[in-house]
C-alpha atoms as a PDB file:
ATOM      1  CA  UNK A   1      87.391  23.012-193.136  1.00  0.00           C
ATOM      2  CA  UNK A   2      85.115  25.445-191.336  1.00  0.00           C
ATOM      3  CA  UNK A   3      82.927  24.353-188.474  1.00  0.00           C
ATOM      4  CA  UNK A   4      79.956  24.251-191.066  1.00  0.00           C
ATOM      5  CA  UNK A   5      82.210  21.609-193.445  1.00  0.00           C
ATOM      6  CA  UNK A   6      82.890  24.332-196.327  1.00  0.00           C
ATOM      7  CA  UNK A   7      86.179  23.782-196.984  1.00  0.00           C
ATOM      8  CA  UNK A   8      88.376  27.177-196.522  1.00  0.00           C
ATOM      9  CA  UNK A   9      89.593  29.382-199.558  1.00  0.00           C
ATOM     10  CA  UNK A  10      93.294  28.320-199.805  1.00  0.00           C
ATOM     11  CA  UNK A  11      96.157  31.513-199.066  1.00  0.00           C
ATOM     12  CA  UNK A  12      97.295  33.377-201.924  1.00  0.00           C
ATOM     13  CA  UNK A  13     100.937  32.450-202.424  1.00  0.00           C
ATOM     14  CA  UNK A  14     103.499  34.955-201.195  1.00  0.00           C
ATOM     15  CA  UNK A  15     104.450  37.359-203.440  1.00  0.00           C
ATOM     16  CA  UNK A  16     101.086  37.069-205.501  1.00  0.00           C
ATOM     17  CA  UNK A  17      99.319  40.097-207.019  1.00  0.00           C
ATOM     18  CA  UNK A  18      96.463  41.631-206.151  1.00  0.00           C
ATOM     19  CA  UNK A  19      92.946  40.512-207.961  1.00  0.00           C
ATOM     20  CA  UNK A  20      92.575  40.924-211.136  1.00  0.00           C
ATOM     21  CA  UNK A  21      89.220  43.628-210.435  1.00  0.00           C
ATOM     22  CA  UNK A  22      91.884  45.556-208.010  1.00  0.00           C
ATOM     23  CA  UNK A  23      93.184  46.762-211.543  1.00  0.00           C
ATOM     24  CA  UNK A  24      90.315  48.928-212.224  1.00  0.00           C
ATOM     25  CA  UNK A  25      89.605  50.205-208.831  1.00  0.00           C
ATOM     26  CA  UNK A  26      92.588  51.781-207.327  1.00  0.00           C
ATOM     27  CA  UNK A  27      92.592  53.808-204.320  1.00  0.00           C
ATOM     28  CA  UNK A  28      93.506  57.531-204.356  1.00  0.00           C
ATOM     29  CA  UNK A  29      96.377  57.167-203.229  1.00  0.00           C
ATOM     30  CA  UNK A  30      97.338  54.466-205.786  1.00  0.00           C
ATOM     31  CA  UNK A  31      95.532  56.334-208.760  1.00  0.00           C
ATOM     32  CA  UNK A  32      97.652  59.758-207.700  1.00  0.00           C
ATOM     33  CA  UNK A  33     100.745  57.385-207.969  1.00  0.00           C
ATOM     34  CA  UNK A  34      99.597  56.479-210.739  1.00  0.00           C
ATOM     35  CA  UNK A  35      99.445  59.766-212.691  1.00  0.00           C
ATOM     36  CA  UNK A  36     102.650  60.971-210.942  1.00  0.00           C
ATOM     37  CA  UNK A  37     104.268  58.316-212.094  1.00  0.00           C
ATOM     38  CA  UNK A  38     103.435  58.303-215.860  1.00  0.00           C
ATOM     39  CA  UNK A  39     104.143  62.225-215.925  1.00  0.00           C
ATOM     40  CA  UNK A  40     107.546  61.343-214.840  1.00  0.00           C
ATOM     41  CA  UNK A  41     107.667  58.923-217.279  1.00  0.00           C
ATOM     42  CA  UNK A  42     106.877  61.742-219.993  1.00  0.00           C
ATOM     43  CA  UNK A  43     109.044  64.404-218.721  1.00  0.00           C
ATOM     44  CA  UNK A  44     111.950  62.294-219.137  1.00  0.00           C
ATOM     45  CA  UNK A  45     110.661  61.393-222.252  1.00  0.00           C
ATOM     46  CA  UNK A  46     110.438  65.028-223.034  1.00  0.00           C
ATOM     47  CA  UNK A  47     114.197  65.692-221.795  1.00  0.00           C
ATOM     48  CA  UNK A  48     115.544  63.129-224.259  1.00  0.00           C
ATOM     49  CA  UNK A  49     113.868  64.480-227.030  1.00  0.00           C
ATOM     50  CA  UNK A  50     114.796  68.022-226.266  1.00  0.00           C
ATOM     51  CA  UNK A  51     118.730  66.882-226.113  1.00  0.00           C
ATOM     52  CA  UNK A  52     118.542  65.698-229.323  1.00  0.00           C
ATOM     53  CA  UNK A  53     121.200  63.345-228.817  1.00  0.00           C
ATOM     54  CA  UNK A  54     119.420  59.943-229.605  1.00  0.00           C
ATOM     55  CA  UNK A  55     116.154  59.024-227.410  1.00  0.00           C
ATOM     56  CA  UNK A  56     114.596  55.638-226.271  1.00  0.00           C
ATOM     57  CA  UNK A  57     113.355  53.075-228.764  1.00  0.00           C
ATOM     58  CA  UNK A  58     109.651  53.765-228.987  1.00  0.00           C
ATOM     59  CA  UNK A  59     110.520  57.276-229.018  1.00  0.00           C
ATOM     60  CA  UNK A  60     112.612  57.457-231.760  1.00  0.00           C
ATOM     61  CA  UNK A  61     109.830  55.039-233.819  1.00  0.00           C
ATOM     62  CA  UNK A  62     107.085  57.623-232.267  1.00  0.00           C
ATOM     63  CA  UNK A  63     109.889  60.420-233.634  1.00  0.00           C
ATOM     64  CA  UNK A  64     109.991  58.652-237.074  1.00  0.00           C
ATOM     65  CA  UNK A  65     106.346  58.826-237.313  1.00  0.00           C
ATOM     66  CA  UNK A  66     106.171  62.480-236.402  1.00  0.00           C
ATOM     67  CA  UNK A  67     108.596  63.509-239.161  1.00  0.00           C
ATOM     68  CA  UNK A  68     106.336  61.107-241.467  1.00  0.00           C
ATOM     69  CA  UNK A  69     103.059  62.281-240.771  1.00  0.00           C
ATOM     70  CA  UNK A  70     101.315  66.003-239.299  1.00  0.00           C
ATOM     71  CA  UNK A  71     101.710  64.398-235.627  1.00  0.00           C
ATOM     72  CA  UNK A  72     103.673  65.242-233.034  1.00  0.00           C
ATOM     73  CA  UNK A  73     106.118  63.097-230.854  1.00  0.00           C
ATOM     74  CA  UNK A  74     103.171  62.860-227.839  1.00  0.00           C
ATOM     75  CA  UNK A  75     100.300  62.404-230.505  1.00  0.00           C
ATOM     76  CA  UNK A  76     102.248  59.917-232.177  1.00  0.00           C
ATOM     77  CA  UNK A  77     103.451  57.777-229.084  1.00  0.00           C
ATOM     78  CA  UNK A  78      99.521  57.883-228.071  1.00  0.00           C
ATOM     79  CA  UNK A  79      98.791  56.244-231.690  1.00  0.00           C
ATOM     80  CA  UNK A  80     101.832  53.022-231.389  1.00  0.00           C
ATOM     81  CA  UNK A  81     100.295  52.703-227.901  1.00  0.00           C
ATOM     82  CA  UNK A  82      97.203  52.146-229.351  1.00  0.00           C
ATOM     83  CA  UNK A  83      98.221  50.013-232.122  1.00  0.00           C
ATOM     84  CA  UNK A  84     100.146  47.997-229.756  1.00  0.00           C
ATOM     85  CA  UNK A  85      97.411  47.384-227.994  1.00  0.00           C
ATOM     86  CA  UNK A  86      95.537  45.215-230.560  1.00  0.00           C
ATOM     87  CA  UNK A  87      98.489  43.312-230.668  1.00  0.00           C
ATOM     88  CA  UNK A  88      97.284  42.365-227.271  1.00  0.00           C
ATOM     89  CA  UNK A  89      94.016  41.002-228.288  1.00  0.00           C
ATOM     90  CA  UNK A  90      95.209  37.557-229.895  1.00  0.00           C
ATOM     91  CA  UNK A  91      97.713  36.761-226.461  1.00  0.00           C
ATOM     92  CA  UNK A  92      94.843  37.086-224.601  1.00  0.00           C
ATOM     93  CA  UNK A  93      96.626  40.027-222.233  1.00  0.00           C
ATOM     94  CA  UNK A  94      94.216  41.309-219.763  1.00  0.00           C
ATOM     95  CA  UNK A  95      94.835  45.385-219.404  1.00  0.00           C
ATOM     96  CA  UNK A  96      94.203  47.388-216.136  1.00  0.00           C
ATOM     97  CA  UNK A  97      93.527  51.090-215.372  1.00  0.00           C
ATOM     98  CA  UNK A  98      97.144  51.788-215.657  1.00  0.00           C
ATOM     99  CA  UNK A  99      97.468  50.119-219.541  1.00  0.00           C
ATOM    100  CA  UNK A 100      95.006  52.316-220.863  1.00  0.00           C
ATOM    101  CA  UNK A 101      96.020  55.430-218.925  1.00  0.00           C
ATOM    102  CA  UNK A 102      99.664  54.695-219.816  1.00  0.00           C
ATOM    103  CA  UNK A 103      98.821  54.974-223.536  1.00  0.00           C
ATOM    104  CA  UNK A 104      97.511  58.402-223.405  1.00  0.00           C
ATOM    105  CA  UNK A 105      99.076  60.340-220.502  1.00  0.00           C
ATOM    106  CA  UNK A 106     103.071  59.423-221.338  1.00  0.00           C
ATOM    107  CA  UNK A 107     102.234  60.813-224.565  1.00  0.00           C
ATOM    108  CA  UNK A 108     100.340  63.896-223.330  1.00  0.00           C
ATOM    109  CA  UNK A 109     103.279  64.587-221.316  1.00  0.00           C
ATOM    110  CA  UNK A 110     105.454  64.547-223.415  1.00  0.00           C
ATOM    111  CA  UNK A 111     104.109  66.962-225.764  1.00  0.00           C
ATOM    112  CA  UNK A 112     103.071  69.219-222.839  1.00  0.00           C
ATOM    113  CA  UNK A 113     106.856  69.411-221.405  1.00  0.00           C
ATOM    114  CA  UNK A 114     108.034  70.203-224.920  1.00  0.00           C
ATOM    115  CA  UNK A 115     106.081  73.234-225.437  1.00  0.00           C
ATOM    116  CA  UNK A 116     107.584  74.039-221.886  1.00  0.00           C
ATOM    117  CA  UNK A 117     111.111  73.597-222.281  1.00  0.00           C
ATOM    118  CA  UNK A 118     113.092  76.259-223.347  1.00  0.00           C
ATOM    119  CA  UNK A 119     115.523  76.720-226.079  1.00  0.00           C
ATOM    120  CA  UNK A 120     118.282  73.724-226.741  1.00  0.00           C
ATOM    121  CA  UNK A 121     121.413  74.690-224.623  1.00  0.00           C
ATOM    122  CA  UNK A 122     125.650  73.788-225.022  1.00  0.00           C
ATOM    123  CA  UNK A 123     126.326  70.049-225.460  1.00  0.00           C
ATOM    124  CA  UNK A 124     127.001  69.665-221.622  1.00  0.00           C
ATOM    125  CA  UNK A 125     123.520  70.863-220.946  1.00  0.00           C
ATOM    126  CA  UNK A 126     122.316  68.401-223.174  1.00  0.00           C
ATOM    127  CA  UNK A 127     124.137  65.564-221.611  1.00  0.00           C
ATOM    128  CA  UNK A 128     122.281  66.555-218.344  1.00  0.00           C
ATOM    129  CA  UNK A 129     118.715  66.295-220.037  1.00  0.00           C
ATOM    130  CA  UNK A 130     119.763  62.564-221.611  1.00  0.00           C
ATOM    131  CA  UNK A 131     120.762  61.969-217.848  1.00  0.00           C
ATOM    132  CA  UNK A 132     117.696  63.485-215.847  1.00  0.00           C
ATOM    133  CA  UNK A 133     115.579  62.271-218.931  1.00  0.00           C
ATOM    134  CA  UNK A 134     116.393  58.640-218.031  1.00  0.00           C
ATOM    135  CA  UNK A 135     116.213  59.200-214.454  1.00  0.00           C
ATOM    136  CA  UNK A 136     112.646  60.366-214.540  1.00  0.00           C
ATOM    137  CA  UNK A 137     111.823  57.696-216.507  1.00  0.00           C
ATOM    138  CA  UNK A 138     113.464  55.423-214.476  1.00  0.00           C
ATOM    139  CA  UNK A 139     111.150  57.071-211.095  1.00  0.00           C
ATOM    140  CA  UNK A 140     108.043  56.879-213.381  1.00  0.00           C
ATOM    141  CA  UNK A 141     108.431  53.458-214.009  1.00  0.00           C
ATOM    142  CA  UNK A 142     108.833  52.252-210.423  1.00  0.00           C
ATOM    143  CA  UNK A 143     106.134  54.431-209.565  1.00  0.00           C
ATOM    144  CA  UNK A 144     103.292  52.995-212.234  1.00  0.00           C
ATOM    145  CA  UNK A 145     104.503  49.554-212.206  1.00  0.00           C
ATOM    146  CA  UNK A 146     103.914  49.338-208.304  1.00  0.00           C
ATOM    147  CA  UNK A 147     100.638  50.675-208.416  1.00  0.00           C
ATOM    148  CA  UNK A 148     100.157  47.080-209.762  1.00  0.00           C
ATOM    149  CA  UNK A 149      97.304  48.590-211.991  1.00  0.00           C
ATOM    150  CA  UNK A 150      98.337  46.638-214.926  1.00  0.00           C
ATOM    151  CA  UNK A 151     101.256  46.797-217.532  1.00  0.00           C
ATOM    152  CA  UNK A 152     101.506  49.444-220.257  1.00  0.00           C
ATOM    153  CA  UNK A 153     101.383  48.815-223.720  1.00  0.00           C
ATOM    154  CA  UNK A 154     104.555  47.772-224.767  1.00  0.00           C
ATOM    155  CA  UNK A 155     105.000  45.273-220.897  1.00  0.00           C
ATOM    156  CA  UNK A 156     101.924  43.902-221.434  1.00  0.00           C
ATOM    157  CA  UNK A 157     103.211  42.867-225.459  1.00  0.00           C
ATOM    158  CA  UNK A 158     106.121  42.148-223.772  1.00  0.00           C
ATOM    159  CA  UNK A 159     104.996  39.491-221.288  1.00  0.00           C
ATOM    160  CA  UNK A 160     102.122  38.189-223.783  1.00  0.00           C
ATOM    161  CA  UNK A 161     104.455  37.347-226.466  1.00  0.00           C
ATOM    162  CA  UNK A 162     106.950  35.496-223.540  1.00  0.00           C
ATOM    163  CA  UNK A 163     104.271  33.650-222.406  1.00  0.00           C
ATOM    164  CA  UNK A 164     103.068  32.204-225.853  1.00  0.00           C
ATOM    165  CA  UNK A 165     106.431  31.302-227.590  1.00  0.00           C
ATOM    166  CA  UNK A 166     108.328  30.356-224.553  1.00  0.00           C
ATOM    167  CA  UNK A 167     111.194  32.728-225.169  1.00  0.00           C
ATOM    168  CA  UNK A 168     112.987  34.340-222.375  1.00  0.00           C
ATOM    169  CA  UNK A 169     111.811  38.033-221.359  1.00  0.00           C
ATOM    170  CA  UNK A 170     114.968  39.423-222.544  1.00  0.00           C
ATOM    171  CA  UNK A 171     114.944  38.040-225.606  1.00  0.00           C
ATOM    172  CA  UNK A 172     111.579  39.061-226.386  1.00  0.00           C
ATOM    173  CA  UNK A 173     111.886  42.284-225.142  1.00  0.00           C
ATOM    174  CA  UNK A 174     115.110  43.235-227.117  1.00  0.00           C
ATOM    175  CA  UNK A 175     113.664  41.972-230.557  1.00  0.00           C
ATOM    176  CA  UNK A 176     110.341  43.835-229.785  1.00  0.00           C
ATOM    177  CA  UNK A 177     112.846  47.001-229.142  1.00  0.00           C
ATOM    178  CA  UNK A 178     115.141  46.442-231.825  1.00  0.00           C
ATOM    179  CA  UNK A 179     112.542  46.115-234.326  1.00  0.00           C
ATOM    180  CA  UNK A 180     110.695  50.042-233.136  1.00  0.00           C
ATOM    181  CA  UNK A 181     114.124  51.311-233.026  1.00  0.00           C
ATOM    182  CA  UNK A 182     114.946  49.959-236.749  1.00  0.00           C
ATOM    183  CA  UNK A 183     111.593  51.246-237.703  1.00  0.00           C
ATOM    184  CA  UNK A 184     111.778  54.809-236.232  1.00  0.00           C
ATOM    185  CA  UNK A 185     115.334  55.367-237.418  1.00  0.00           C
ATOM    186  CA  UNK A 186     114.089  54.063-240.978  1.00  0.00           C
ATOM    187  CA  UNK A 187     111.860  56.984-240.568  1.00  0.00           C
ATOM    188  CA  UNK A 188     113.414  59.660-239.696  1.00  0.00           C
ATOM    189  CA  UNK A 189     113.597  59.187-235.667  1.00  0.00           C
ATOM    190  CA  UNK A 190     117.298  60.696-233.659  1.00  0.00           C
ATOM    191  CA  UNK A 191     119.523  57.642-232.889  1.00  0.00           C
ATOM    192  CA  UNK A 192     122.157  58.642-230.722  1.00  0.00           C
ATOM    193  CA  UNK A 193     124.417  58.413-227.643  1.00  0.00           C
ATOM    194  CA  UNK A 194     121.259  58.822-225.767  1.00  0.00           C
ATOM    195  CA  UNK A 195     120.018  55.641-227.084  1.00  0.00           C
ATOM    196  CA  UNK A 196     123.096  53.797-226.318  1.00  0.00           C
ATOM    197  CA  UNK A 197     122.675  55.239-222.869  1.00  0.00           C
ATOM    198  CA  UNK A 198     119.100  54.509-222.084  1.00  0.00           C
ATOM    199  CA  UNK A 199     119.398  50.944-223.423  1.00  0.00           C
ATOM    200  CA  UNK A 200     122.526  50.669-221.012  1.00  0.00           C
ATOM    201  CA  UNK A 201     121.205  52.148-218.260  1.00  0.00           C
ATOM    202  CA  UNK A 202     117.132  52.016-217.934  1.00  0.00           C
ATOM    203  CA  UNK A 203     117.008  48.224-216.763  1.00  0.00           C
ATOM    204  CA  UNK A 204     119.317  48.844-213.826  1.00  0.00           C
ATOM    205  CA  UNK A 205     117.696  52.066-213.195  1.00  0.00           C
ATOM    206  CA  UNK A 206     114.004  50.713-213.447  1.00  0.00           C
ATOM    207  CA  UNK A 207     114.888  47.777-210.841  1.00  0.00           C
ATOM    208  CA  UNK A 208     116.492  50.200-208.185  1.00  0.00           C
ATOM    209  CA  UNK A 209     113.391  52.422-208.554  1.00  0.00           C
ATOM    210  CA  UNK A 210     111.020  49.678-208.326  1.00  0.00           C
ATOM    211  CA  UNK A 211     113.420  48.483-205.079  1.00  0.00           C
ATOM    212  CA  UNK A 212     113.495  51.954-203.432  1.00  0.00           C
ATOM    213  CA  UNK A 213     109.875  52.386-204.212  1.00  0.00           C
ATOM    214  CA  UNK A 214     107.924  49.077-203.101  1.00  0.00           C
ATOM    215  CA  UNK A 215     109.524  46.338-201.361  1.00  0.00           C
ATOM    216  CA  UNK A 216     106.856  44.087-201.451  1.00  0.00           C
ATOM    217  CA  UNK A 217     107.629  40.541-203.501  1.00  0.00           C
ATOM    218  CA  UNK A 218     106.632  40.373-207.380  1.00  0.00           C
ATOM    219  CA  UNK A 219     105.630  43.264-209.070  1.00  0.00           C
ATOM    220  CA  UNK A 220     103.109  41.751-211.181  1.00  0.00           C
ATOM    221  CA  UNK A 221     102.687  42.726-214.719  1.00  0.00           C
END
């Protein structure tokens, strides 16, 4: 207790997050993380597309409904973002600065570095863009997740769904991605090598980034 007998606010535990109102009011040099980060995330995005050798599994749904419907890749990604996000609303997941950014930016990135790159090259070249694709997604995802500014659309489902079944994270997580990849392919979305790759590889990649990036305990989701 304090000298004046109010008792004193206990420690946060190691490892622990920052408040919850720290989600919405980063500093600059969080918030320009922040933005880095997710164009990263898009780029690479952008690079597996552009190979056209099989892309990640909410890109090739987001694919699927761009060959469906007048929207492109980006504009569609921004719409599942969104539509994930009300998925949110009966598990109770609280969003951040970084949830609702992440639902728009990735996807304006994405388009943006399309309309940049230029014309699809030999199959080695392509092979380069699946790599460097999942690289910079890899970067972009250590670089937004340790802002700690809150998960993006498809963690935060992620986590909400683990925490009201009970299943394990990687269960959860691969039926959530097997089910947009089953979805986009049904549609029209590219399913290929690069698919088998980023599935393979992003995990690994993600935690080295996240490593290399912030060594603090916990990112918190």
């Amino acid at each position: 207790m304090r000298a004046g007998g109010s008792p004193t606010a206990p420690a946060p535990p190691l490892g622990a997050g920052p408040p919850a109102e720290s989600r919405w009011r980063p500093s600059p040099a969080r918030l320009g993380q922040l933005f880095a980060g997710l164009w990263l995330f898009g780029t690479g995005e952008a690079l597996l597309v552009h190979a056209g050798l099989g892309v990640s599994p909410w890109t090739v749904l987001a694919q699927g409904v761009a060959v469906q419907t007048p929207l492109a890749v980006g504009q569609a990604t921004i719409l599942i973002s969104f539509i994930v996000l009300l998925g949110w609303i009966p598990l109770g997941q609280p969003p951040g600065l970084a949830t609702l950014l992440n639902a728009v930016f990735i996807g304006v990135a994405i388009d943006v570095m399309l309309a940049l790159l230029p014309g699809r090259g030999p199959t080695l070249v392509r092979l380069a863009e699946v790599a460097g694709g999942i690289g910079l997604v890899a970067v972009g995802s250590g670089l937004y997740l340790t802002c700690r500014l809150g998960p993006g659309p498809r963690d935060g489902l992620m986590t909400g769904l683990h925490r009201h079944t009970g299943r394990s994270l990687r269960l959860v997580r691969t039926l959530i991605e097997g089910s947009a990849l089953l979805s986009g392919f049904v549609l029209g979305g590219t399913v290929g090598i690069g698919t088998v790759a980023f599935a393979l590889s992003i995990g690994p990649a993600v935690q080295a980034a996240v490593k290399a990036i912030d060594r603090r305990p916990g990112v918190e989701l």
